[in-house]
Protein backbone atom coordinates (compact mmCIF):
# COMPACT_ATOMS: atom_id res chain seq x y z
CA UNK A 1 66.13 13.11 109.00
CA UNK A 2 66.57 16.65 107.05
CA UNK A 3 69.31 17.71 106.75
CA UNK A 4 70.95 21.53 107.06
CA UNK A 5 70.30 22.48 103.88
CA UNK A 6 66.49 20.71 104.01
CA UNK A 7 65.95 22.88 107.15
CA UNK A 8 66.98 26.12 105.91
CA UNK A 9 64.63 25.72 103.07
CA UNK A 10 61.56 23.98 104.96
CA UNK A 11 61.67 26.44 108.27
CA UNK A 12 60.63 29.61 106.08
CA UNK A 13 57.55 27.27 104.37
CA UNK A 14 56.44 26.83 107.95
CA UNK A 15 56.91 30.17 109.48
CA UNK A 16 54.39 31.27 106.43
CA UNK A 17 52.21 28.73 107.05
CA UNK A 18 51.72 29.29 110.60
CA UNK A 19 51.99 33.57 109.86
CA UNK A 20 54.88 33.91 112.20
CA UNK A 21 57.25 36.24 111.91
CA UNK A 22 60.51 36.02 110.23
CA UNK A 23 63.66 38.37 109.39
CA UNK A 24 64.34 36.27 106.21
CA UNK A 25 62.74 34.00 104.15
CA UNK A 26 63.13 32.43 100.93
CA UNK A 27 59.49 32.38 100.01
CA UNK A 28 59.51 34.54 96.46
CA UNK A 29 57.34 37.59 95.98
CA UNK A 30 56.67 35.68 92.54
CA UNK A 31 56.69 33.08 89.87
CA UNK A 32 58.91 34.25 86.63
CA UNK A 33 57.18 31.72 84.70
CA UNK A 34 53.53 31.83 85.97
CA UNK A 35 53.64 35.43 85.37
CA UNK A 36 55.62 35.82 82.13
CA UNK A 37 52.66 33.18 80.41
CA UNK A 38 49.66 35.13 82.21
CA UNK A 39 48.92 31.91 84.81
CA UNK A 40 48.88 34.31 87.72
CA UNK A 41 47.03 36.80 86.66
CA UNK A 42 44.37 34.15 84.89
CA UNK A 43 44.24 32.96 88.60
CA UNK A 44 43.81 36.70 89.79
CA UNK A 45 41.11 37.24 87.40
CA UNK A 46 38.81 34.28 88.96
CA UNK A 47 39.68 34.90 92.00
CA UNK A 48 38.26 38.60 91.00
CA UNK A 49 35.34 37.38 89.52
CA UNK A 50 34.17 35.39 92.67
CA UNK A 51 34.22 38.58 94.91
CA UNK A 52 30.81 38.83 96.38
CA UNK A 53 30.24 35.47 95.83
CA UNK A 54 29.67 31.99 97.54
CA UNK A 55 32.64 29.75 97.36
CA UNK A 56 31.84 26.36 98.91
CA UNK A 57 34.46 24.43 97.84
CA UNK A 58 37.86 26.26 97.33
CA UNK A 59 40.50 24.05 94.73
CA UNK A 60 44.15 24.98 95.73
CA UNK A 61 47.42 23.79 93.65
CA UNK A 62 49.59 24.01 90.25
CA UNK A 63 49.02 23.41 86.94
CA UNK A 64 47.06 20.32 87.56
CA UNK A 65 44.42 22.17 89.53
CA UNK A 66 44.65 25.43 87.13
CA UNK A 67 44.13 23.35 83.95
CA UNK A 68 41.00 21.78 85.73
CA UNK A 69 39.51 25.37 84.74
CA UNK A 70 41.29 26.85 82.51
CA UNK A 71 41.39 26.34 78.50
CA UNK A 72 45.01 25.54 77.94
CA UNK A 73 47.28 27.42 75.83
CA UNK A 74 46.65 26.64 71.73
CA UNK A 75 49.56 24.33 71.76
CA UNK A 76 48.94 22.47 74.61
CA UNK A 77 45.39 20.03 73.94
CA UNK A 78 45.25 18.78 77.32
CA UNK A 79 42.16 20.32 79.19
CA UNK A 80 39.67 19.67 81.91
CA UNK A 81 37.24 21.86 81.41
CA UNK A 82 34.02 20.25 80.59
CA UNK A 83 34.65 18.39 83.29
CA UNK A 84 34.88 21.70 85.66
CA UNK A 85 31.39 22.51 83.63
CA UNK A 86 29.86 19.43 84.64
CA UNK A 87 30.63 18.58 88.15
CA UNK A 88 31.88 22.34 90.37
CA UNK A 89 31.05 25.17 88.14
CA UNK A 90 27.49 25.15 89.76
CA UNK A 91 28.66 24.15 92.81
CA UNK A 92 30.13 27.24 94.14
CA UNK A 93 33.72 26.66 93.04
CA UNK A 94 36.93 28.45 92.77
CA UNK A 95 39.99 26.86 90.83
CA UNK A 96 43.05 28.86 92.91
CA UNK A 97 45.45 26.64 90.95
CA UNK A 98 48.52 28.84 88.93
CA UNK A 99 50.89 26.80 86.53
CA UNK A 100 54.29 25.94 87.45
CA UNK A 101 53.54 27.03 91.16
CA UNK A 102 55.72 25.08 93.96
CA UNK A 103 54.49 25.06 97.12
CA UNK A 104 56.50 28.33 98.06
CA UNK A 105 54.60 29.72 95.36
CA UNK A 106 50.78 28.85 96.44
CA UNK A 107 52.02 30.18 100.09
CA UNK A 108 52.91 33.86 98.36
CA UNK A 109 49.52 33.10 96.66
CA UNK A 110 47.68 32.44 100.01
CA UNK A 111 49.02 35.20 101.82
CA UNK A 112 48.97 38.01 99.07
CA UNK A 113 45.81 37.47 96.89
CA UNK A 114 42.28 38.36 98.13
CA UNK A 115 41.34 34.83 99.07
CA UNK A 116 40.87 35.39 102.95
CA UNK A 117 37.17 36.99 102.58
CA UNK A 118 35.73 33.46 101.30
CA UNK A 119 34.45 30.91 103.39
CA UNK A 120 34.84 28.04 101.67
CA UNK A 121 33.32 24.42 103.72
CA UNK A 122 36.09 22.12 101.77
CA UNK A 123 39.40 22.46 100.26
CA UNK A 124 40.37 20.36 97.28
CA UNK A 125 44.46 21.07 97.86
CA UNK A 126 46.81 18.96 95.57
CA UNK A 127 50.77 20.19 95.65
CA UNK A 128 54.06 18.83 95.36
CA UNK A 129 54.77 18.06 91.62
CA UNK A 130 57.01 21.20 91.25
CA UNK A 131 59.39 19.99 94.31
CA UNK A 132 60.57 17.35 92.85
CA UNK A 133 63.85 18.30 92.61
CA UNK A 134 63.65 18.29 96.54
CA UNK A 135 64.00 15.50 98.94
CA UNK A 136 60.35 13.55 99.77
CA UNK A 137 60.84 14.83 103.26
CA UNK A 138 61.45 18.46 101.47
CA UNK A 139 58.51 17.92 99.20
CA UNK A 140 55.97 16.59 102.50
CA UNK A 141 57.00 19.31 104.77
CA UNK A 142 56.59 21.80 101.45
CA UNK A 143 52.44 20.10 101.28
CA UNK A 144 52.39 20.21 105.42
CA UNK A 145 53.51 24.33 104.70
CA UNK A 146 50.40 24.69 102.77
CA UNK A 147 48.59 22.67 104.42
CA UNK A 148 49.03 24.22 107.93
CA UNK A 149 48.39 28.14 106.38
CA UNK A 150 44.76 26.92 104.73
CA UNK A 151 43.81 25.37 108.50
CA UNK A 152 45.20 28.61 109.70
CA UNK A 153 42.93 30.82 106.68
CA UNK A 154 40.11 28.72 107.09
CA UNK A 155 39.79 27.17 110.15
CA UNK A 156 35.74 25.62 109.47
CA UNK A 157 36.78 23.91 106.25
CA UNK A 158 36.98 20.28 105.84
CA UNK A 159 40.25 19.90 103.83
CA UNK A 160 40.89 17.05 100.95
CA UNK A 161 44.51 16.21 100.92
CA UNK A 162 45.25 14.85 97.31
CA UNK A 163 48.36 12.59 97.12
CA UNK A 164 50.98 14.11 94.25
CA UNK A 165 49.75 12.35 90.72
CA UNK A 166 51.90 9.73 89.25
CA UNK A 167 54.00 11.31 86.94
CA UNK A 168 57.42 11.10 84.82
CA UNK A 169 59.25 13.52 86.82
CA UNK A 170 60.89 11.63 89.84
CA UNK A 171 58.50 8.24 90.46
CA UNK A 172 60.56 7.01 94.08
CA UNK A 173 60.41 10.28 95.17
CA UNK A 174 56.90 10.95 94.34
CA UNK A 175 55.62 7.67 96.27
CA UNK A 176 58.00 8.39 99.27
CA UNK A 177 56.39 12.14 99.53
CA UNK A 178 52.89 10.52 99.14
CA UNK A 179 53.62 8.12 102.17
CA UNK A 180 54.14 11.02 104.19
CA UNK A 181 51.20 12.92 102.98
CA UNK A 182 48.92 10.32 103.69
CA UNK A 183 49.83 10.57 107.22
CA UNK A 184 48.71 14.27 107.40
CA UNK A 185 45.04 13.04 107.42
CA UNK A 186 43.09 12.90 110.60
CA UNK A 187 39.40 12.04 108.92
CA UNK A 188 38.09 14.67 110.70
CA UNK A 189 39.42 18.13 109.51
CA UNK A 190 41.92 16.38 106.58
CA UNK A 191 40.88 13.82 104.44
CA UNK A 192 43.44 11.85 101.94
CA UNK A 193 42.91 10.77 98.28
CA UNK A 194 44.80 9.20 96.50
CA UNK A 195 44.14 8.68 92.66
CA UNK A 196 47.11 6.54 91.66
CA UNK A 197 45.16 3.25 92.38
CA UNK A 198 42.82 4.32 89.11
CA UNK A 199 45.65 5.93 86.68
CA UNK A 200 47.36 2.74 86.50
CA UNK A 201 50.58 2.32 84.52
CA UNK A 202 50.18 1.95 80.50
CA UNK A 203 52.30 -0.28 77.59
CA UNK A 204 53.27 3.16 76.28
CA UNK A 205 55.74 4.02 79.57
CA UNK A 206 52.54 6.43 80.32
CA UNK A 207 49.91 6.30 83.22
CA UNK A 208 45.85 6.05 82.42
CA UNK A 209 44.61 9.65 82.30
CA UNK A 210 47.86 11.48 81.53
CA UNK A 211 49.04 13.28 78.75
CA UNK A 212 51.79 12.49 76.41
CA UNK A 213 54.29 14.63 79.06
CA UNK A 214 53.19 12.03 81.94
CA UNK A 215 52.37 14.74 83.93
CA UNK A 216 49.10 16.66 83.11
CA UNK A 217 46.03 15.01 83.14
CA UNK A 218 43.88 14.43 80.06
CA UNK A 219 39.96 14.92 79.93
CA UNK A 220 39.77 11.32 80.72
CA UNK A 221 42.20 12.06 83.71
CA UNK A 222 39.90 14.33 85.20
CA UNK A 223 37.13 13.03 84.88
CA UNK A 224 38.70 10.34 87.18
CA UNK A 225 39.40 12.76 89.38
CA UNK A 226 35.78 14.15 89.77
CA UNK A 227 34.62 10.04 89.74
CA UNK A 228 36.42 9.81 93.47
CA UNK A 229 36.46 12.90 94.31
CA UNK A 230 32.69 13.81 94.15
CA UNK A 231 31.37 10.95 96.63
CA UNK A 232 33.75 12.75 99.30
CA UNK A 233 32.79 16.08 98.68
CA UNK A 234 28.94 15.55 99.00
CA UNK A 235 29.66 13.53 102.07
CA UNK A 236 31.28 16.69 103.36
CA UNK A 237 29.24 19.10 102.08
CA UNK A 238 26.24 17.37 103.67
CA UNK A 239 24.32 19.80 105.90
């Protein structure tokens, strides 16, 4: 059970989510880092760019989901992009995914960017990786925040849960949180998906598909993605 300090924090996520008021929350009106490198804006700008457009299928996270679209920085090689090309750019899709967002972050995003005039039929969400210095309760009632503010946005759309990558940062914690998520999905509004059974573990202390930070996935990583992702979508998507 949460404890004091767990409540404090998840009772704001939830009072967004469900656009209650409150006197005082500790949602931020921003991410320092997402904004200091440009990710927000980058997100702005599509966001933008698809005014007056169809979006069928609305992508919603962090880096994972922003990188999906985005040409990385110079530095940084790993990139999903021609993937993006291949399988949504000409399917009506929007990548609302900012870098280093937690899920306190992708509320402020939900609530303050122009995202309520699209009508998107499915949501690709995927959140969590930047709570892991939470509790998995913390981090699964941070995903059920989101989560319950997209219903609440977009009450039509069929919604893909994605379980929280394997990753370097805090394994035990990660696969608690995951067992939680999983049992957000109804399979008939929310749908899970869970990737980690095809990024298995590598000799190299890696996992298949991520980069050499064991967090971000490679071109090969999403492309795995899109492999179990896509037969699920056009299931959905199916007039």
């Amino acid at each position: 059970m949460p404890g004091p300090a767990n409540v404090l924090r998840t009772l704001p996520l939830l009072l967004v989510a469900l656009s209650l008021p409150a006197q005082t929350t500790t949602l931020p009106q921003e991410n320092p880092t997402a904004i200091q490198r440009g990710w927000q804006q980058d997100c702005l700008d599509r966001v933008l760019a698809a005014q007056g457009h169809p979006v069928d299928i609305l992508f919603i996270g962090d880096s994972i989901t922003d990188n999906f679209a985005r040409p990385p920085r110079p530095d940084w090689p790993l990139v999903g992009i021609d993937v993006w090309t291949q399988h949504y750019a000409h399917r009506n899709a929007l990548d609302f995914g900012v870098s280093s967002d937690g899920t306190e972050h992708i509320l402020w995003r939900l609530e303050h960017m122009p995202v309520r005039q699209f009508h998107p039929k499915v949501i690709v969400l995927m959140a969590g990786v930047n709570d892991a210095q939470y509790s998995p309760e913390d981090i699964a009632a941070g995903v059920k925040a989101v989560l319950l503010k997209t219903e609440s946005m977009y009450p039509t759309a069929k919604i893909v849960l994605m379980d929280i990558l394997p990753n370097g940062r805090a394994k035990d914690k990660t696969d608690a949180a995951n067992r939680i998520l999983e049992t957000f999905a109804d399979r008939k509004t929310v749908f899970s998906l869970n990737l980690a059974p095809y990024i298995p573990p590598t000799a190299d202390n890696n996992w298949l598909g991520l980069g050499p930070d064991r967090l971000h996935p490679t071109e090969q990583g999403y492309a795995i993605w899109a492999e179990h992702l896509d037969p699920l979508l056009n299931r959905l998507l199916k007039p």
